[in-house]
C-alpha atoms as a PDB file:
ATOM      1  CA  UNK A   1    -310.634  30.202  31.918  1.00  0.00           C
ATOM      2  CA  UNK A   2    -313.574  28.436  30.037  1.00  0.00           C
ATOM      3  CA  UNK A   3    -313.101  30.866  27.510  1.00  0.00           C
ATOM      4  CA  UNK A   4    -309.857  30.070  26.833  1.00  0.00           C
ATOM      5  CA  UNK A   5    -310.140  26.409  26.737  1.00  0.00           C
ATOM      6  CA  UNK A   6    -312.783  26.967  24.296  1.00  0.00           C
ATOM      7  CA  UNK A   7    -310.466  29.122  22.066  1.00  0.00           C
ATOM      8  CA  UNK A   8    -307.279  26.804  22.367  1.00  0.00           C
ATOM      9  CA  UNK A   9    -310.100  23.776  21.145  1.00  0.00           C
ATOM     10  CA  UNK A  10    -310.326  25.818  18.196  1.00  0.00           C
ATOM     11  CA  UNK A  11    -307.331  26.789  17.095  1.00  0.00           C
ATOM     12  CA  UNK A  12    -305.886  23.372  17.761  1.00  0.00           C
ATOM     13  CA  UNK A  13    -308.930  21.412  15.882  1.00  0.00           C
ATOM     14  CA  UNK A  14    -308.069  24.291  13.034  1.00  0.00           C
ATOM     15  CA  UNK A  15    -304.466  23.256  12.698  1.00  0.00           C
ATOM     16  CA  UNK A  16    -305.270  19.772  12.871  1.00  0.00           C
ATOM     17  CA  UNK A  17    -307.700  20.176   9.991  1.00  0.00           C
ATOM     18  CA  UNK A  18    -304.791  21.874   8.393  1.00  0.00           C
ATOM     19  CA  UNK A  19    -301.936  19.652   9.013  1.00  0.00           C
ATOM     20  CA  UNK A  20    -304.268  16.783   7.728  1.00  0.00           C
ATOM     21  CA  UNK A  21    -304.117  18.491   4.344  1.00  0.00           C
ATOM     22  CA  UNK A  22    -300.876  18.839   4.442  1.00  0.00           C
ATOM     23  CA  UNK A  23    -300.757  14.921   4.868  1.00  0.00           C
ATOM     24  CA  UNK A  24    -299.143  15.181   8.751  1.00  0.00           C
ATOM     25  CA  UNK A  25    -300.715  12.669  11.338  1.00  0.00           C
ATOM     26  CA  UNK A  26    -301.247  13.382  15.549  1.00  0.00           C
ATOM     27  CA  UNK A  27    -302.797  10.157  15.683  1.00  0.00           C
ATOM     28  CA  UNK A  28    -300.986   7.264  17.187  1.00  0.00           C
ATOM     29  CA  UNK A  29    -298.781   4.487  14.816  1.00  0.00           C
ATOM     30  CA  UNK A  30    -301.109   1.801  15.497  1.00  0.00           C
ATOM     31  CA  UNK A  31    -297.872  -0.275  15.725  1.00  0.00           C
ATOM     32  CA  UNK A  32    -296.573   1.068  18.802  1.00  0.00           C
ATOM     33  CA  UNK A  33    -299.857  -0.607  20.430  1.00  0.00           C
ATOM     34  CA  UNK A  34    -297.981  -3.593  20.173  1.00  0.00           C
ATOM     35  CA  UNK A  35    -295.323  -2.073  21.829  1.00  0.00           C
ATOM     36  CA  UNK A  36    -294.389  -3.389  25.529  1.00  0.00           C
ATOM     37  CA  UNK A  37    -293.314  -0.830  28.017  1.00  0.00           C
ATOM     38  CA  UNK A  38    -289.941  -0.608  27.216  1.00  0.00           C
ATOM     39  CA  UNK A  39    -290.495  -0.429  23.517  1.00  0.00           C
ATOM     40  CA  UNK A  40    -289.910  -4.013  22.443  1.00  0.00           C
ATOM     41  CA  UNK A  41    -292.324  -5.980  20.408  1.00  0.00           C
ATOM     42  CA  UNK A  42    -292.995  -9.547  21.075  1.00  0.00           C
ATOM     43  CA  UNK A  43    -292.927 -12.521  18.568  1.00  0.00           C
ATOM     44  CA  UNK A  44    -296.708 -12.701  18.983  1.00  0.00           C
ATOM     45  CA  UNK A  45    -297.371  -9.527  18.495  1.00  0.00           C
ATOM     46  CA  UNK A  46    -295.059  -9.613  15.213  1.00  0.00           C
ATOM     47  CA  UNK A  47    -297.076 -12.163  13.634  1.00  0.00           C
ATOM     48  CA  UNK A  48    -299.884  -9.689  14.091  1.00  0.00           C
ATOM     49  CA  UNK A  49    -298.372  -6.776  12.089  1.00  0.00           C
ATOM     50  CA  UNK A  50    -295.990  -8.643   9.298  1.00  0.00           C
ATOM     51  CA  UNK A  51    -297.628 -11.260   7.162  1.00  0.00           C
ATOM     52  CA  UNK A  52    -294.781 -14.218   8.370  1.00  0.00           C
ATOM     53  CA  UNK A  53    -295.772 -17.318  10.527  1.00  0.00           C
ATOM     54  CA  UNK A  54    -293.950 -20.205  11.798  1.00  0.00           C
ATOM     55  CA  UNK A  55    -291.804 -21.774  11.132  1.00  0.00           C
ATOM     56  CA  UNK A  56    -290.831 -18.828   8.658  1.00  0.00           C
ATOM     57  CA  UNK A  57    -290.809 -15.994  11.044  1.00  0.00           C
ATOM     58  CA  UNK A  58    -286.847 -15.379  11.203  1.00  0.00           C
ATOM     59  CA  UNK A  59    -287.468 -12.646  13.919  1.00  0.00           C
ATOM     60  CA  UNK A  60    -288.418 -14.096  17.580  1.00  0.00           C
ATOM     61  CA  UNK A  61    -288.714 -10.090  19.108  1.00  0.00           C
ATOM     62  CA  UNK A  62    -288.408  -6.609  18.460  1.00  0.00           C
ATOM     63  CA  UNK A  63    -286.068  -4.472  20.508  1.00  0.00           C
ATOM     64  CA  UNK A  64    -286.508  -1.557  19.357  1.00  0.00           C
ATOM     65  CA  UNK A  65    -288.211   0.482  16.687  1.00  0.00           C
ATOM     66  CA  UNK A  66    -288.299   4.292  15.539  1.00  0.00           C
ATOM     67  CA  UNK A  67    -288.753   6.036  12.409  1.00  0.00           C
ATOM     68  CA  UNK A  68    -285.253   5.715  10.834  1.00  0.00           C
ATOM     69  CA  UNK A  69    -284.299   1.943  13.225  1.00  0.00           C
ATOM     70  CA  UNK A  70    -284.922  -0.777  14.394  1.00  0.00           C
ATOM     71  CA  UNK A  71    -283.161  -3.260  16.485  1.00  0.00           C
ATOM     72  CA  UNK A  72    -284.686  -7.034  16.250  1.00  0.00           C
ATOM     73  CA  UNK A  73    -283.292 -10.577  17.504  1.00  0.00           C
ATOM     74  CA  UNK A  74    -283.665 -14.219  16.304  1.00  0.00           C
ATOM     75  CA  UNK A  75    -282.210 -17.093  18.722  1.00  0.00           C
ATOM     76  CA  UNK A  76    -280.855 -19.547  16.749  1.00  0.00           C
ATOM     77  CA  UNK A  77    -282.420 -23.453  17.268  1.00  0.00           C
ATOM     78  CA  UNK A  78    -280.901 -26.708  16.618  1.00  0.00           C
ATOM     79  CA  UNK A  79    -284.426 -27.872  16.167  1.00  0.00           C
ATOM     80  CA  UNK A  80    -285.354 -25.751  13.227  1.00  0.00           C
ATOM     81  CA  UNK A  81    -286.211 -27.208  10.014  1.00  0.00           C
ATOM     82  CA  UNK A  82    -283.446 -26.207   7.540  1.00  0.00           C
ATOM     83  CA  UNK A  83    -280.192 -27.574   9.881  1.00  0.00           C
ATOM     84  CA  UNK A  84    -281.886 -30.861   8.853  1.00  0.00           C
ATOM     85  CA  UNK A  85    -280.247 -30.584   5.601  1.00  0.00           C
ATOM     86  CA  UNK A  86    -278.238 -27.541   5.157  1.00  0.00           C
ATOM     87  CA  UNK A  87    -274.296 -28.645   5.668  1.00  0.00           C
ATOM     88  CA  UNK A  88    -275.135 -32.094   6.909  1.00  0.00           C
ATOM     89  CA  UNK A  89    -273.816 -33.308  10.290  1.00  0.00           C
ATOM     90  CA  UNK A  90    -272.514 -29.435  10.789  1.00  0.00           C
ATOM     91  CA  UNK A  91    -275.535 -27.293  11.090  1.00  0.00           C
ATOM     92  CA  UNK A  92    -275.063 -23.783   9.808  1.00  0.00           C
ATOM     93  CA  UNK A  93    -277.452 -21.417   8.973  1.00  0.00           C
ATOM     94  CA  UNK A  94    -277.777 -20.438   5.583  1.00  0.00           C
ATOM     95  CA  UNK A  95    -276.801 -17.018   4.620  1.00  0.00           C
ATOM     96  CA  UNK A  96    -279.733 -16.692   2.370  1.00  0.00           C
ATOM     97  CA  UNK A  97    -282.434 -17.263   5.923  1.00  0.00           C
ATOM     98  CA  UNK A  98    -279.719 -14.378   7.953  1.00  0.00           C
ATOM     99  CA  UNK A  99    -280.801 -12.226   4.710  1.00  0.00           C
ATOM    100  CA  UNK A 100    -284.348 -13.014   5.481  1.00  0.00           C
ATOM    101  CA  UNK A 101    -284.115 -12.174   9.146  1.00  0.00           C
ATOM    102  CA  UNK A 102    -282.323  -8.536   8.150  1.00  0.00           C
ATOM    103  CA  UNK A 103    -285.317  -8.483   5.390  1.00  0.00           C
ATOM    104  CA  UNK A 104    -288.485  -9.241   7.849  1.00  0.00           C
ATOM    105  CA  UNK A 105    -286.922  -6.771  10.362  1.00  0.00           C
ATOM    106  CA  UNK A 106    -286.653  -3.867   7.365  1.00  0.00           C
ATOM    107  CA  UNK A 107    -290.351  -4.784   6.645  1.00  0.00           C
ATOM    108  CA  UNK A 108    -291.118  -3.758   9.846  1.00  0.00           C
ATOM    109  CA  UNK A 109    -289.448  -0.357   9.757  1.00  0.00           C
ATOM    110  CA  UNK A 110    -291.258   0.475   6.374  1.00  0.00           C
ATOM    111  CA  UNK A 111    -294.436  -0.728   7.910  1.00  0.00           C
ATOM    112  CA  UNK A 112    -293.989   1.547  10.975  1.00  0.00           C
ATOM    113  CA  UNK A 113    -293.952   4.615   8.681  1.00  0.00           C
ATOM    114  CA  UNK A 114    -297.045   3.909   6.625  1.00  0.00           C
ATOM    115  CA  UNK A 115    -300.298   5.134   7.139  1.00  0.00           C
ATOM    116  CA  UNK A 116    -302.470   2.233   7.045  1.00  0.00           C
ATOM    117  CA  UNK A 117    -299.929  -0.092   6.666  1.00  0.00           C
ATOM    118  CA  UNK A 118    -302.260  -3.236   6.604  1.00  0.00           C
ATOM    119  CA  UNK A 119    -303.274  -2.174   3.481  1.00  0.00           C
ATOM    120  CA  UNK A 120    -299.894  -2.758   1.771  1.00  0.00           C
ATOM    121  CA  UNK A 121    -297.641  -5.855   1.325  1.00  0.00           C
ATOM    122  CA  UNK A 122    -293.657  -5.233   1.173  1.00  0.00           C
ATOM    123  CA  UNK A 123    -291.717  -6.794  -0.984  1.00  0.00           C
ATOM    124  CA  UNK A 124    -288.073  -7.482  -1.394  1.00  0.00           C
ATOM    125  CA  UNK A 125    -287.502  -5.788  -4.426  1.00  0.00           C
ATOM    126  CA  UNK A 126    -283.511  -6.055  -5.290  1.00  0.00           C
ATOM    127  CA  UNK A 127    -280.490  -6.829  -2.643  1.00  0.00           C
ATOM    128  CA  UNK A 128    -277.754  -4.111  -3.998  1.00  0.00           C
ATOM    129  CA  UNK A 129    -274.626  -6.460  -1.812  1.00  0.00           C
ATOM    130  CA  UNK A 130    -274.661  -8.847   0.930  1.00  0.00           C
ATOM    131  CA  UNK A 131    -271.633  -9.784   2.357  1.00  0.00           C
ATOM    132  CA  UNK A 132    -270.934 -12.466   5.330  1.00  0.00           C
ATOM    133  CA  UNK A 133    -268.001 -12.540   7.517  1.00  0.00           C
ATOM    134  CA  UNK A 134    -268.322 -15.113   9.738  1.00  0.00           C
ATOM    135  CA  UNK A 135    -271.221 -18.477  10.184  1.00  0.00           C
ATOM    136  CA  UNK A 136    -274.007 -18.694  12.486  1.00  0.00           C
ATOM    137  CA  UNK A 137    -274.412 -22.471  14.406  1.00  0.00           C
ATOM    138  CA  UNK A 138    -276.937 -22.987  16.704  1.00  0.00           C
ATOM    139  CA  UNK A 139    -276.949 -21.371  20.285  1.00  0.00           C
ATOM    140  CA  UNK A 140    -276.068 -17.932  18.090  1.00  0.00           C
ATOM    141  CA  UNK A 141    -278.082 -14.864  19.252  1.00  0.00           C
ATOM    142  CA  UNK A 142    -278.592 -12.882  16.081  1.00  0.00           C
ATOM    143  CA  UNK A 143    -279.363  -8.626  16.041  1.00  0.00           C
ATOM    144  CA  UNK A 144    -280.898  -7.379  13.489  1.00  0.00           C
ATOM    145  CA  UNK A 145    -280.182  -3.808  13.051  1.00  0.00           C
ATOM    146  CA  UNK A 146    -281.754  -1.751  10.176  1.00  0.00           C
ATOM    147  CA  UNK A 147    -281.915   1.891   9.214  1.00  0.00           C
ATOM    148  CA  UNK A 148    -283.996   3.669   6.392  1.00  0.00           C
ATOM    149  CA  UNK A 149    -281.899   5.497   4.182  1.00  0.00           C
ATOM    150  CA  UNK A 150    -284.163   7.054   2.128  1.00  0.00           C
ATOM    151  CA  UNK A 151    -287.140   6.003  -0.007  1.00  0.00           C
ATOM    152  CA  UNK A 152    -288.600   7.288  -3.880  1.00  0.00           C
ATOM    153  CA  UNK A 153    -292.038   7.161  -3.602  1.00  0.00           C
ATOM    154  CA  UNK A 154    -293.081   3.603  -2.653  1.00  0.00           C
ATOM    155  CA  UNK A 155    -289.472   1.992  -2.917  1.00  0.00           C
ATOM    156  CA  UNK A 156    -287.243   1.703   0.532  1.00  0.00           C
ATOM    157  CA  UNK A 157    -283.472   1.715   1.072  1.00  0.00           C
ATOM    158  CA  UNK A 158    -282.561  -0.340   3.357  1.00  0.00           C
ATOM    159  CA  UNK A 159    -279.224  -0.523   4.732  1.00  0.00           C
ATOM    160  CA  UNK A 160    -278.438  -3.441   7.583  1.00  0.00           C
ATOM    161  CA  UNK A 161    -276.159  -5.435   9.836  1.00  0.00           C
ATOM    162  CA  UNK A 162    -276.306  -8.393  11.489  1.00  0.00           C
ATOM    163  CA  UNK A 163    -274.353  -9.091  14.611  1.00  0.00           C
ATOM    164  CA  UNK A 164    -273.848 -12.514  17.015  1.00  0.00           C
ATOM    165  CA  UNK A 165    -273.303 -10.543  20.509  1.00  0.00           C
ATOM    166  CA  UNK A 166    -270.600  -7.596  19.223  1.00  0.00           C
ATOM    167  CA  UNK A 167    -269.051  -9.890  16.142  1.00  0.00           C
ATOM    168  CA  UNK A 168    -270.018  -8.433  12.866  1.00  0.00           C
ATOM    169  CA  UNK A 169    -272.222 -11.142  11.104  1.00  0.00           C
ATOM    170  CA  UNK A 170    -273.520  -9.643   7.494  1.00  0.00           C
ATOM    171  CA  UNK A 171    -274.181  -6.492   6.030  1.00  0.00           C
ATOM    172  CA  UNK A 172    -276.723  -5.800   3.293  1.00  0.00           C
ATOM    173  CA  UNK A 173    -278.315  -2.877   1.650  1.00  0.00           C
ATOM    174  CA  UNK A 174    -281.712  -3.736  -0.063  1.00  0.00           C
ATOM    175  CA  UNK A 175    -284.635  -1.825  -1.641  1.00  0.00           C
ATOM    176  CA  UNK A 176    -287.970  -2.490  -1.115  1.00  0.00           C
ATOM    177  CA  UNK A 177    -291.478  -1.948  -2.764  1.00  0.00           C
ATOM    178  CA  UNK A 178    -294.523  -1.139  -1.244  1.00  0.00           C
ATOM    179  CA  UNK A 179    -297.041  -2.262  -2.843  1.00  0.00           C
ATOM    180  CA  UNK A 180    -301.254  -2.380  -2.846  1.00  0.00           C
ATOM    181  CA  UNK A 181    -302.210  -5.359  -1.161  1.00  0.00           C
ATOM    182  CA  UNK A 182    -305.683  -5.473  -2.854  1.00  0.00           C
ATOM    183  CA  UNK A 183    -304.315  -5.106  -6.541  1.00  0.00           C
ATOM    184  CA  UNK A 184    -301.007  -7.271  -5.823  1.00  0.00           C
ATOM    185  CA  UNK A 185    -302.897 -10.222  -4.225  1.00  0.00           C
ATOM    186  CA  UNK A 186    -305.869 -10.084  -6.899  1.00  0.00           C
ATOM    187  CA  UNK A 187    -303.364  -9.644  -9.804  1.00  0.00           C
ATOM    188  CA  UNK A 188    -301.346 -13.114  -8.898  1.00  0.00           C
ATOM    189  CA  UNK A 189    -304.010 -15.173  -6.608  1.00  0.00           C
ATOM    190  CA  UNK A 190    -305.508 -16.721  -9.792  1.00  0.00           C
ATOM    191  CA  UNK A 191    -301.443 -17.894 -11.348  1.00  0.00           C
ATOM    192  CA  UNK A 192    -300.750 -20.548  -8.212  1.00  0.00           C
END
């Protein structure tokens, strides 16, 4: 029996060195540490893996995330910032911030497939179509819902919806770029 054990050590910690070659990973996304139990990621814990804070995080949870989806929600606030001046006296939320919300949730799929993924920023790179069917007021429960599409390199296609409950809110297909942290924050740090 010990003998065995021993053997099935090796051959494992041989394909492991193997697979590693090769690029494939057995160890854990150290995103889904963040997960809770039934998969969901809180609004604290988002702040910890996507560079966004208040009052600019447009996501309040995480419902669920895999390698191809994810499914995120945003409550919408009277109190927030922008109904202060967006369509005065009838508070709407701009389409442009909905876009955000389907853009910060997409980040988080592309981070959850990248090895190391604190070492990159993402960055909208182009919005191929958004289009907007109906307006979100405050009181609105918002889903994010993305799915990868495929990606060239270190550019993502994105495609999304946006729902309030089962209404069809938005739809947008984006690309993003993953990019170096290091280099992209040094190249543009000294131009503010």
């Amino acid at each position: 029996m010990v003998v065995y054990i021993v053997f099935l050590k090796i051959v494992f910690t041989g394909q492991r060195k193997l697979f590693k070659c090769l690029g494939v990973s057995f160890d854990m996304n150290l995103i889904d540490g963040f997960k809770d139990d039934g998969g969901g990621i809180s609004r604290e814990n988002i702040k910890k893996i996507i560079p966004y804070e208040d009052p600019f995080l447009m996501i309040d949870r995480v419902l669920s995330l895999d390698k191809k989806h994810i499914v995120a929600e945003k409550e919408v606030n009277a109190k927030e910032e922008y109904f202060k001046g967006h369509f005065k006296d009838f508070p709407i939320m701009p389409g442009a911030l909905i876009v955000e919300g389907l853009g910060q949730s997409a980040t988080m799929l592309v981070r959850y497939n990248l090895q190391d993924h604190e070492k990159y920023d993402v960055l909208a790179y182009k919005i191929r179509n958004a289009k907007f069917f109906r307006p979100t007021f405050p009181g609105h429960k918002l889903r994010f819902e993305a799915k990868l599409i495929f990606r060239v390199k270190m550019v993502w296609f994105v495609n999304g919806s946006v729902y309030n409950g089962e209404k069809l809110v938005s739809k947008v297909k984006m690309i993003l770029a993953v990019v170096d942290k290091a280099m992209f924050r040094g190249r543009y740090s000294h131009k503010k």
